[in-house]
Every structure is written in structure tokens, then in C-alpha cells.
C-alpha atoms as a PDB file:
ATOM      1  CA  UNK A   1      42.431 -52.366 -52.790  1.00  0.00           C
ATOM      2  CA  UNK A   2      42.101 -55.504 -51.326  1.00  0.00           C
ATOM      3  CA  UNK A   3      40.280 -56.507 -47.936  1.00  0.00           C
ATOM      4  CA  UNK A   4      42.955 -56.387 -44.996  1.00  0.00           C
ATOM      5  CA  UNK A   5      40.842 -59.285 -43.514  1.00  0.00           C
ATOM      6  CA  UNK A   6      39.688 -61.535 -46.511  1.00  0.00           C
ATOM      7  CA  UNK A   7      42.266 -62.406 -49.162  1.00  0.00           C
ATOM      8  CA  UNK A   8      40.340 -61.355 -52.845  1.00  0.00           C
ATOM      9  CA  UNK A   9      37.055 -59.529 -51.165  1.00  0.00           C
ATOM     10  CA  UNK A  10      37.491 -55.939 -52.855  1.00  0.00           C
ATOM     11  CA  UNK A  11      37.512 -53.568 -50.055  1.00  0.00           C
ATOM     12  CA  UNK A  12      34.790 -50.724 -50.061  1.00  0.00           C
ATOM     13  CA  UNK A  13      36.195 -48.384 -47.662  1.00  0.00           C
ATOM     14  CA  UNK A  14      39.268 -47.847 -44.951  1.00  0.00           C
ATOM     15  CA  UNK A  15      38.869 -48.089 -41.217  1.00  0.00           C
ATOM     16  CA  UNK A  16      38.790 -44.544 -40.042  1.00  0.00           C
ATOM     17  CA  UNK A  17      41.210 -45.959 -36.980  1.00  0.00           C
ATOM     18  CA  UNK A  18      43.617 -48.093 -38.352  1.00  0.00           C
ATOM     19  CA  UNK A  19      43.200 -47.057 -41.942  1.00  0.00           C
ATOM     20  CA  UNK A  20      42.960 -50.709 -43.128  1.00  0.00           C
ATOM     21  CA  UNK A  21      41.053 -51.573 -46.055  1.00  0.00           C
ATOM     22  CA  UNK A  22      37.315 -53.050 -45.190  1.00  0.00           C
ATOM     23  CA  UNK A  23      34.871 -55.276 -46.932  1.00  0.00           C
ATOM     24  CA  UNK A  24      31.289 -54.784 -46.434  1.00  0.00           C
ATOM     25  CA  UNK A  25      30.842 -58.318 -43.767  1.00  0.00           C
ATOM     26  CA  UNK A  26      33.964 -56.623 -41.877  1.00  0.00           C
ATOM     27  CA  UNK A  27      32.920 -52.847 -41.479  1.00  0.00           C
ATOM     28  CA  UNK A  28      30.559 -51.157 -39.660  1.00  0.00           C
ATOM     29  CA  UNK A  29      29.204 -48.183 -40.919  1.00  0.00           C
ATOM     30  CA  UNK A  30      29.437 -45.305 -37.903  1.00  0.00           C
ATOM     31  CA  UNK A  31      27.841 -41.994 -39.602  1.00  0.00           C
ATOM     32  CA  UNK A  32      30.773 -40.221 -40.607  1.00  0.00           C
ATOM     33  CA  UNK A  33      33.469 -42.771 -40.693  1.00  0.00           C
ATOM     34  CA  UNK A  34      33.971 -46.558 -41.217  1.00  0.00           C
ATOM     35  CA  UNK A  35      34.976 -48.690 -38.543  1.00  0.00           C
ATOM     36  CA  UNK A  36      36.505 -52.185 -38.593  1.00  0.00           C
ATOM     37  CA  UNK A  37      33.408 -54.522 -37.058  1.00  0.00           C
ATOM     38  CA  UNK A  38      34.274 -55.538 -33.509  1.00  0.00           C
ATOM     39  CA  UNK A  39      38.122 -53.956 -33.632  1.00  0.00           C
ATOM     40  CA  UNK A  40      38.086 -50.653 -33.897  1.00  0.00           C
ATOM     41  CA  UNK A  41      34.374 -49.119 -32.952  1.00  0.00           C
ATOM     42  CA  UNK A  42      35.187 -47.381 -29.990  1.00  0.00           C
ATOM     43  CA  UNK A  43      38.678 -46.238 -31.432  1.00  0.00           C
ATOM     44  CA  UNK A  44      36.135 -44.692 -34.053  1.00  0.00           C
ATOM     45  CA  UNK A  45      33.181 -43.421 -31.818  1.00  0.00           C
ATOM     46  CA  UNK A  46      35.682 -41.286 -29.165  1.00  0.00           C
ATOM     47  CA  UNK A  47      37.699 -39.875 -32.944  1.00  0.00           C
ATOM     48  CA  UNK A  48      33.881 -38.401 -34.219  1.00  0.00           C
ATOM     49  CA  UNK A  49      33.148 -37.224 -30.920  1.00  0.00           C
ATOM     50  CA  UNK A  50      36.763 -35.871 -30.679  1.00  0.00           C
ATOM     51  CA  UNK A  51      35.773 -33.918 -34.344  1.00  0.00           C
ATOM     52  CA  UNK A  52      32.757 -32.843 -33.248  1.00  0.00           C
ATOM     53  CA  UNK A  53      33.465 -31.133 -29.841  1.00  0.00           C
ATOM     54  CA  UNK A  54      36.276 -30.061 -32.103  1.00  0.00           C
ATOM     55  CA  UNK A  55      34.034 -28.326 -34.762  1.00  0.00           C
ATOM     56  CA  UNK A  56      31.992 -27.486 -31.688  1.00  0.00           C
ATOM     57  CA  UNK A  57      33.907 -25.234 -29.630  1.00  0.00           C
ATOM     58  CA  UNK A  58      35.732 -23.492 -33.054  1.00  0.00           C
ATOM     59  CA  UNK A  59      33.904 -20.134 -32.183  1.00  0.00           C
ATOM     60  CA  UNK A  60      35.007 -19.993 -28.674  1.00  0.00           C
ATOM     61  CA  UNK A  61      38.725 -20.388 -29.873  1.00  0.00           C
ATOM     62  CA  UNK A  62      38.618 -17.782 -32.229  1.00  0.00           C
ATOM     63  CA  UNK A  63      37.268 -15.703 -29.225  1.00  0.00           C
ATOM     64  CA  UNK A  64      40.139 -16.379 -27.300  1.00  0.00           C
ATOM     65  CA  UNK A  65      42.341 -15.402 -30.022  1.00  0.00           C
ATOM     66  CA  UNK A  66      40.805 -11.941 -30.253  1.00  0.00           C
ATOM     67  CA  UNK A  67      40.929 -11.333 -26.793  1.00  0.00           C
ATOM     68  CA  UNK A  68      44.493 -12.380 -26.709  1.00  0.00           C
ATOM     69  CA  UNK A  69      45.170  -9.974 -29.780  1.00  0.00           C
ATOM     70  CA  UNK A  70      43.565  -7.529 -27.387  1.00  0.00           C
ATOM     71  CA  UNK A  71      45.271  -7.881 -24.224  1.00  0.00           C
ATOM     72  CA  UNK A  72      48.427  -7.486 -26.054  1.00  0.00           C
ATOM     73  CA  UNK A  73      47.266  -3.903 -28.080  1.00  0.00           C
ATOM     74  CA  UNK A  74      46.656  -2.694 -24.393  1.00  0.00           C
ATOM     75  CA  UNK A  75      49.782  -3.675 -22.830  1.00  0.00           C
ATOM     76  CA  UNK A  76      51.067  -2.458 -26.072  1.00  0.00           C
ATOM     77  CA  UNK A  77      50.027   0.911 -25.153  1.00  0.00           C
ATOM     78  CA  UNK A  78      49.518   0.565 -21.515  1.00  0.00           C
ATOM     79  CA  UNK A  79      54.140   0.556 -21.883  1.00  0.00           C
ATOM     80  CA  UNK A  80      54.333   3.394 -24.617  1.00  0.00           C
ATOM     81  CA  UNK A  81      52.347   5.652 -22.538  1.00  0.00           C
ATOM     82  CA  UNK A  82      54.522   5.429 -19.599  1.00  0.00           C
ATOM     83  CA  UNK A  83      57.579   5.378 -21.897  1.00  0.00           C
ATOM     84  CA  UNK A  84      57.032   8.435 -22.933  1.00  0.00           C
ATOM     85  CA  UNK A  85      55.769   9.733 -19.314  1.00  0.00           C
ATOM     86  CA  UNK A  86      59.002   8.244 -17.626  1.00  0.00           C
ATOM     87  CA  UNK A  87      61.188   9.752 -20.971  1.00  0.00           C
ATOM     88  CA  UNK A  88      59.763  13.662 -20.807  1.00  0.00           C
ATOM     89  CA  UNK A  89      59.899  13.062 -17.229  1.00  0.00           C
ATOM     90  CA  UNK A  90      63.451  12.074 -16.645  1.00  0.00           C
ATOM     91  CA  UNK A  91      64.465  14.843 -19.600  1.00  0.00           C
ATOM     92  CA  UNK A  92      63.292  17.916 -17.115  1.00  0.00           C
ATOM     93  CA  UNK A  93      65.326  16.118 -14.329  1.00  0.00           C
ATOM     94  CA  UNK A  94      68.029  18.914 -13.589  1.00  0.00           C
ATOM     95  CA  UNK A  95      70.211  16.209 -11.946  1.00  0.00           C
ATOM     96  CA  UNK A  96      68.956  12.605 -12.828  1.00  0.00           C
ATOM     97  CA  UNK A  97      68.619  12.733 -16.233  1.00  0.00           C
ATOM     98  CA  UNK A  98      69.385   9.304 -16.422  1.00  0.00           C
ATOM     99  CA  UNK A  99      66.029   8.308 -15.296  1.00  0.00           C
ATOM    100  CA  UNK A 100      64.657   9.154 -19.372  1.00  0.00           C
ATOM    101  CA  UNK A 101      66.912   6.170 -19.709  1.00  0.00           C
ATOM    102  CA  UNK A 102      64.110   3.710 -18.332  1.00  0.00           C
ATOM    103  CA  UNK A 103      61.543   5.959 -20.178  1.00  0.00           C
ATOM    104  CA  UNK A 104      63.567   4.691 -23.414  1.00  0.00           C
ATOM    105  CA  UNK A 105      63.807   0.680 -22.441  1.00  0.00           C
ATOM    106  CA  UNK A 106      59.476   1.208 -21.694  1.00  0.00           C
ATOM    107  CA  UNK A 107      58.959   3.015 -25.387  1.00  0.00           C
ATOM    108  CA  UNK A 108      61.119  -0.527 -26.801  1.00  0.00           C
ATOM    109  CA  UNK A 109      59.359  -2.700 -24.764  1.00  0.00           C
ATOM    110  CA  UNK A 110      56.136  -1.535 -26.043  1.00  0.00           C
ATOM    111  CA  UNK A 111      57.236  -1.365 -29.593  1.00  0.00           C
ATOM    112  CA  UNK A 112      57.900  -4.830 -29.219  1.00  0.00           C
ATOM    113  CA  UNK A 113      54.732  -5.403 -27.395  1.00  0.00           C
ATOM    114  CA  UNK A 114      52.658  -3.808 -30.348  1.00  0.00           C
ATOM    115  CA  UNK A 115      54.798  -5.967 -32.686  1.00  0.00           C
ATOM    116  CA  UNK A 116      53.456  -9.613 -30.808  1.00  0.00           C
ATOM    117  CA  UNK A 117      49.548  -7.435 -31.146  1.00  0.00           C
ATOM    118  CA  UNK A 118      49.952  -7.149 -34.741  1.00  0.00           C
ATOM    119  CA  UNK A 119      51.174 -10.585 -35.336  1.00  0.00           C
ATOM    120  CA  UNK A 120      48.327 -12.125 -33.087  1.00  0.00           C
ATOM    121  CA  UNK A 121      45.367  -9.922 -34.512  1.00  0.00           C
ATOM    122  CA  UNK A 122      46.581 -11.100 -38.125  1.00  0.00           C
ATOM    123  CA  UNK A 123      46.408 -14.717 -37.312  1.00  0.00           C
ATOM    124  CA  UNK A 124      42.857 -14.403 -36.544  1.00  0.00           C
ATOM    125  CA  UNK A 125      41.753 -13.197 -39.398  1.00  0.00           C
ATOM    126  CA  UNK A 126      43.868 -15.995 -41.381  1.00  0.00           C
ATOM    127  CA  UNK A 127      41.758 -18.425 -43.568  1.00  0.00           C
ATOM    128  CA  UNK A 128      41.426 -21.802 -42.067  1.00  0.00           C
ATOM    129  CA  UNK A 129      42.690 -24.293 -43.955  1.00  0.00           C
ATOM    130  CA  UNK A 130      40.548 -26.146 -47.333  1.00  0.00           C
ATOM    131  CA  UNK A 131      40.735 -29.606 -47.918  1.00  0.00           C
ATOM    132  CA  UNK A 132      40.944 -30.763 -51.167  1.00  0.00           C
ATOM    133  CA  UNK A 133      38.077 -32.798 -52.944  1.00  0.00           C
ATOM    134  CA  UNK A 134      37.999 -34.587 -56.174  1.00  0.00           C
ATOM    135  CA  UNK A 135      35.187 -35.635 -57.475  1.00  0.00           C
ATOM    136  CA  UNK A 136      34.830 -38.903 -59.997  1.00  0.00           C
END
């Protein structure tokens, strides 16, 4: 690969912004990441500070997600509970019988509930992501 700014200069790395091929005179070297000198520093700066706060704060996502997976387990249970309170309920009505109906439409709506729990609590145990890397 060729230098995007000097025609025949073989390029040592790509801007981490604009993903251009760099020489060394053209690139300035940020840490983690290349930038193109004088173009694209601060494009590059704010994208590691981005990553970092992004790498940063990973714990206090997956916190969220188990509190989530929570909240959901208790509703969950919080509607089967009174599904089957309202159902035995509304079966020893003599006249309103009926009422075991709503009991019923609680015991699906926490089946469902429990079926969003599940789903959430196994996504947080999911394996991030690996990136790839070849070595030469």
C-alpha cells in the first residue's frame, strides 16, 4: 500500500479515522491508533477516548443486564402468583365463575413474562465477541 498523500512513499500504517494509508512524515503516532498529522488528530483522540470509556464502563453494563434479567424473573412470578390466586379464586365463585377467566390471562401473561427472564438472563452470560489475530 501506497501513501494516500505522497505518490511512491510505502505507507506504514492506516489512519485510524479515515482509514487512509500513512507514511511515516504524514502520521502521527497517538498510543493506540495512527492518526493522519494535522487532519485527523482530534477525529482520533475523541475515537480512543470513545474506546476507553467504552472498555471502562463494560462492568456496569453487564450489571444492568442482570438486574434487568431480574426484574423480569420477579414480575415473572410476581403475575403467576396472582394467576393462580385470581384462578382458585374465581373457581369457588358459586355465581361468577368467570372471574378464573382473568386468573387464566395472569398465569399466560406470566408464562410469557418468565419466557423474556430466560431469554435476558442467557444473554448475559453470552461470550463477548473475539477478534481475530494473525500473526506474521
Amino acid at each position: 500500500m501506497e501513501c494516500f498523500y505522497h505518490e511512491g512513499r510505502p505507507a506504514v500504517g492506516s489512519c485510524r479515522s479515515c482509514l487512509k494509508g500513512i507514511c511515516r512524515g504524514c502520521l502521527v503516532d497517538l498510543g493506540k491508533g495512527l492518526a493522519c498529522v494535522g487532519r485527523c488528530e482530534q477525529a482520533v483522540r475523541d475515537l480512543l477516548a470513545t474506546l476507553e470509556l467504552s472498555v471502562r464502563y463494560r462492568g456496569v453494563s453487564g450489571g444492568m443486564l442482570n438486574a434487568a434479567g431480574n426484574l423480569w424473573l420477579g414480575l415473572a412470578v410476581i403475575a403467576l402468583l396472582v394467576g393462580v390466586f385470581v384462578t382458585a379464586w374465581g373457581l369457588t365463585l358459586p355465581v361468577f365463575r368467570e372471574v378464573s377467566l382473568l386468573g387464566v390471562a395472569f398465569l399466560t401473561l406470566g408464562l410469557l413474562t418468565l419466557r423474556v427472564a430466560r431469554k435476558v438472563r442467557s444473554s448475559e452470560g453470552s461470550p463477548e465477541p473475539t477478534r481475530a489475530t494473525t500473526r506474521s
